[in-house]
C-alpha atoms as a PDB file:
ATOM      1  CA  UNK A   1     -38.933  74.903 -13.721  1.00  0.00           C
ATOM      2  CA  UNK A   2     -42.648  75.249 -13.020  1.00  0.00           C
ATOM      3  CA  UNK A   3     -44.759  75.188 -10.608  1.00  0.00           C
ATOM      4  CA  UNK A   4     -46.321  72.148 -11.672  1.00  0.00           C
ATOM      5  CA  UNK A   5     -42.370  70.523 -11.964  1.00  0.00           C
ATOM      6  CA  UNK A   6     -41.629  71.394  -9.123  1.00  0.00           C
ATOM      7  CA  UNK A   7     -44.491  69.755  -6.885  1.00  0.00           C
ATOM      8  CA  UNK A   8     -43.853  66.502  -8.835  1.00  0.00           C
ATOM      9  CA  UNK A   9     -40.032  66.610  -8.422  1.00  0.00           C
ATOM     10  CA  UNK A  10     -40.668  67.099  -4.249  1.00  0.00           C
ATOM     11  CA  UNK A  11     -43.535  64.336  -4.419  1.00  0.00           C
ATOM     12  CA  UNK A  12     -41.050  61.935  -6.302  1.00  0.00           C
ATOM     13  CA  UNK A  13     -38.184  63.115  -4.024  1.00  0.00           C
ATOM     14  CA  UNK A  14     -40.366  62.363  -1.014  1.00  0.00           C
ATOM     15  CA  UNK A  15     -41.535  58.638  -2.402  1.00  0.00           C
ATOM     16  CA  UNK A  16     -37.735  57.852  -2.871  1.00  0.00           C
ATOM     17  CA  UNK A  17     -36.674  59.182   0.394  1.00  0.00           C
ATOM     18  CA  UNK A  18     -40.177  57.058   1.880  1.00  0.00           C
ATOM     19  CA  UNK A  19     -39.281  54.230   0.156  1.00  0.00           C
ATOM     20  CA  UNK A  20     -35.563  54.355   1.082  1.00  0.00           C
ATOM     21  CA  UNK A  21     -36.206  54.894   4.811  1.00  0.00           C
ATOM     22  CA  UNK A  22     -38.931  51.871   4.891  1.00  0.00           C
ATOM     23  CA  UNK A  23     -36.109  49.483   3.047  1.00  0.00           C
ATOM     24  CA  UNK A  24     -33.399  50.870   5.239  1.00  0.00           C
ATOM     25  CA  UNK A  25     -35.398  49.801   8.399  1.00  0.00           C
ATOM     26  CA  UNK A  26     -36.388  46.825   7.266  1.00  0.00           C
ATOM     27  CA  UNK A  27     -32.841  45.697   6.487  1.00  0.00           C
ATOM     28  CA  UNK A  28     -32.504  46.340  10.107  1.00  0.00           C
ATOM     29  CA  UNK A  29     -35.335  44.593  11.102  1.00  0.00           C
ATOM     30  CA  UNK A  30     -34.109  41.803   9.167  1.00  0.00           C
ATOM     31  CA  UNK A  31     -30.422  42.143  10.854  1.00  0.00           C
ATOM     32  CA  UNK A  32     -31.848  42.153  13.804  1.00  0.00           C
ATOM     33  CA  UNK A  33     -33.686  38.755  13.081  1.00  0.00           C
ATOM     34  CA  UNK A  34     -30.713  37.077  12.096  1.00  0.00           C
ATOM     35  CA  UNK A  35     -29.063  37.824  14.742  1.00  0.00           C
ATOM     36  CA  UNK A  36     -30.870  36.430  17.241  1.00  0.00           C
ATOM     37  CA  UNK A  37     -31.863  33.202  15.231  1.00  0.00           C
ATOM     38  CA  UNK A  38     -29.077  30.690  15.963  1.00  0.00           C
ATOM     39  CA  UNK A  39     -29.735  31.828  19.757  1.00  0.00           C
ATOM     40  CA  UNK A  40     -33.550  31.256  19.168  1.00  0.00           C
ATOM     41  CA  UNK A  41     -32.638  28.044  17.439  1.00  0.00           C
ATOM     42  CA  UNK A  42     -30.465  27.004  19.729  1.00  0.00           C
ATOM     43  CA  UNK A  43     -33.299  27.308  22.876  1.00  0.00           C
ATOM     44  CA  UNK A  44     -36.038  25.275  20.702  1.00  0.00           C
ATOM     45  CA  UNK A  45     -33.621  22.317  20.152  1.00  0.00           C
ATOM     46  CA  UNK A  46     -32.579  22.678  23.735  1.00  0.00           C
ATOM     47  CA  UNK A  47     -36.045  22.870  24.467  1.00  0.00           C
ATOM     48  CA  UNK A  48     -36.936  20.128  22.233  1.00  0.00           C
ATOM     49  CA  UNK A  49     -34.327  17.998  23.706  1.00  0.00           C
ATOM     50  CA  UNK A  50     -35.828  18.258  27.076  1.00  0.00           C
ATOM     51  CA  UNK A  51     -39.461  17.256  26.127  1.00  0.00           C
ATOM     52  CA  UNK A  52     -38.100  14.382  24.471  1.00  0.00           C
ATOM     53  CA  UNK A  53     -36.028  13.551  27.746  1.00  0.00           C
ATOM     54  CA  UNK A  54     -39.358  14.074  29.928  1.00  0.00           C
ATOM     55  CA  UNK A  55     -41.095  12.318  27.527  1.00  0.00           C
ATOM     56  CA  UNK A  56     -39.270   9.101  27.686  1.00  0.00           C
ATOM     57  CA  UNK A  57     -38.952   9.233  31.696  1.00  0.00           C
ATOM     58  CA  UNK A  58     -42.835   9.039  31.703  1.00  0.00           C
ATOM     59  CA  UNK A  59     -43.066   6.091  29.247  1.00  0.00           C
ATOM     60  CA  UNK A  60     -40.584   4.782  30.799  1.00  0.00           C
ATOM     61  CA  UNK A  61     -41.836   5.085  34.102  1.00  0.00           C
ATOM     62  CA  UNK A  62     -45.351   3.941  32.272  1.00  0.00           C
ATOM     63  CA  UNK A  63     -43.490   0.699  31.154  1.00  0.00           C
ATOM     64  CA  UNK A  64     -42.534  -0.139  34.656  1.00  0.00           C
ATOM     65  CA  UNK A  65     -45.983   0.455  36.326  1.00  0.00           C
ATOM     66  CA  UNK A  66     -47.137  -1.505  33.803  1.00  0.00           C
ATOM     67  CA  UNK A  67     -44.921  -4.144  34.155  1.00  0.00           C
ATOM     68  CA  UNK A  68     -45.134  -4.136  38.298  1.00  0.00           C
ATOM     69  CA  UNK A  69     -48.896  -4.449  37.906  1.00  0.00           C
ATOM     70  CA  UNK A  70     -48.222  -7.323  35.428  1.00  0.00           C
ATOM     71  CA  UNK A  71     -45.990  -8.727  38.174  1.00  0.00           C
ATOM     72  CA  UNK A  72     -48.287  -8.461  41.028  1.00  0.00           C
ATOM     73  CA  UNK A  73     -50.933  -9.651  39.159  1.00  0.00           C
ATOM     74  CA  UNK A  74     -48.794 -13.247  38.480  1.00  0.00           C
ATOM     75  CA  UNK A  75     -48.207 -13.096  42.269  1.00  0.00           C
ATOM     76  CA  UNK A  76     -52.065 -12.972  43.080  1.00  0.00           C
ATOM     77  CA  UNK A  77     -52.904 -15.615  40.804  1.00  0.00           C
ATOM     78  CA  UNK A  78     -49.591 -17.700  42.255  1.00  0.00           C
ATOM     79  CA  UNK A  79     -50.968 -16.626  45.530  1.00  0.00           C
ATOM     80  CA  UNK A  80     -54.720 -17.780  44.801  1.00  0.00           C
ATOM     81  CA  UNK A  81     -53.430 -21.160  43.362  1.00  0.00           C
ATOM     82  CA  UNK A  82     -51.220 -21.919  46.786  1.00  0.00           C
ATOM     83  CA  UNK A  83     -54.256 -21.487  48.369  1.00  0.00           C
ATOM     84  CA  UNK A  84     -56.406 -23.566  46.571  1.00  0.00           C
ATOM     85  CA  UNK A  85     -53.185 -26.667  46.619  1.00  0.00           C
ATOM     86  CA  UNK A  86     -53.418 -25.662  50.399  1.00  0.00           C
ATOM     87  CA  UNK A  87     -57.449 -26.712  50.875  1.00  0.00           C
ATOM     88  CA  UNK A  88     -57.165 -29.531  48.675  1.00  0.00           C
ATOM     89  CA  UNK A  89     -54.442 -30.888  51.037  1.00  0.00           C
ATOM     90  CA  UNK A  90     -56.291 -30.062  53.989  1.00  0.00           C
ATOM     91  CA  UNK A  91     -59.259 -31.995  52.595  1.00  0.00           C
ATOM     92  CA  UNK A  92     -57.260 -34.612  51.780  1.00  0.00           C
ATOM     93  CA  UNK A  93     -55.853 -34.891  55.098  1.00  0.00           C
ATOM     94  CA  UNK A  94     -59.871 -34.730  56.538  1.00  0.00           C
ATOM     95  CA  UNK A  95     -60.886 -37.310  54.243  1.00  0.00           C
ATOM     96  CA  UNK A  96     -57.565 -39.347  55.269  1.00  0.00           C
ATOM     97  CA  UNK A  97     -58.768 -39.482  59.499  1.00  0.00           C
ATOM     98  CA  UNK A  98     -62.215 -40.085  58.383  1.00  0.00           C
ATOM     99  CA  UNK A  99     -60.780 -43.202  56.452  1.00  0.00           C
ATOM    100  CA  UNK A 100     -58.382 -44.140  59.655  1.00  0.00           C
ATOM    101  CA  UNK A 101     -61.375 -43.086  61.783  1.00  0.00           C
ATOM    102  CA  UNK A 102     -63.543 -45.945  60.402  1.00  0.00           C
ATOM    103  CA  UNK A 103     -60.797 -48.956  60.510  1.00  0.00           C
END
């Protein structure tokens, strides 16, 4: 062999042995990967699963503020109607002695 055979036979021996190494550690890399995927799946669901939780509690809780204001609301305007039935019968009653007042 020549010189010039030689120096191509190492620099192809040295690309396959390259190339070999980089798709021998990538294999691992992708091992590796797949290993720990159904346990990296497994904490987003779980993770998922607990926004979803927290997010219903707060519209939940939302909801009921919402409908406690609603309530208290209907109370006030119950409450501010009483009132005004409870002048209207005291002025009734005042015009009632005024009436009695002048027989």
């Amino acid at each position: 062999m020549s010189d010039s055979e030689i120096l191509l036979k190492a620099a192809l021996n040295r690309i396959a042995a390259r190339i070999t190494e980089k798709v021998m550690n990538s294999a691992e890399e992708f091992t590796e990967i797949a290993e720990k995927l159904p346990q990296k799946l497994q904490n987003e669901w779980s993770s998922f699963k607990e926004e979803v939780i927290e997010e219903s509690e707060r519209l939940e809780k939302k909801t009921n503020a919402s409908k406690e204001k609603r309530y208290k609301e209907h109370l006030s305007k119950e409450d501010l109607i009483q009132t005004q039935i409870d002048n209207l019968r005291s002025k009734v009653v005042d015009i009632n002695k005024n009436i009695e007042g002048r027989n």
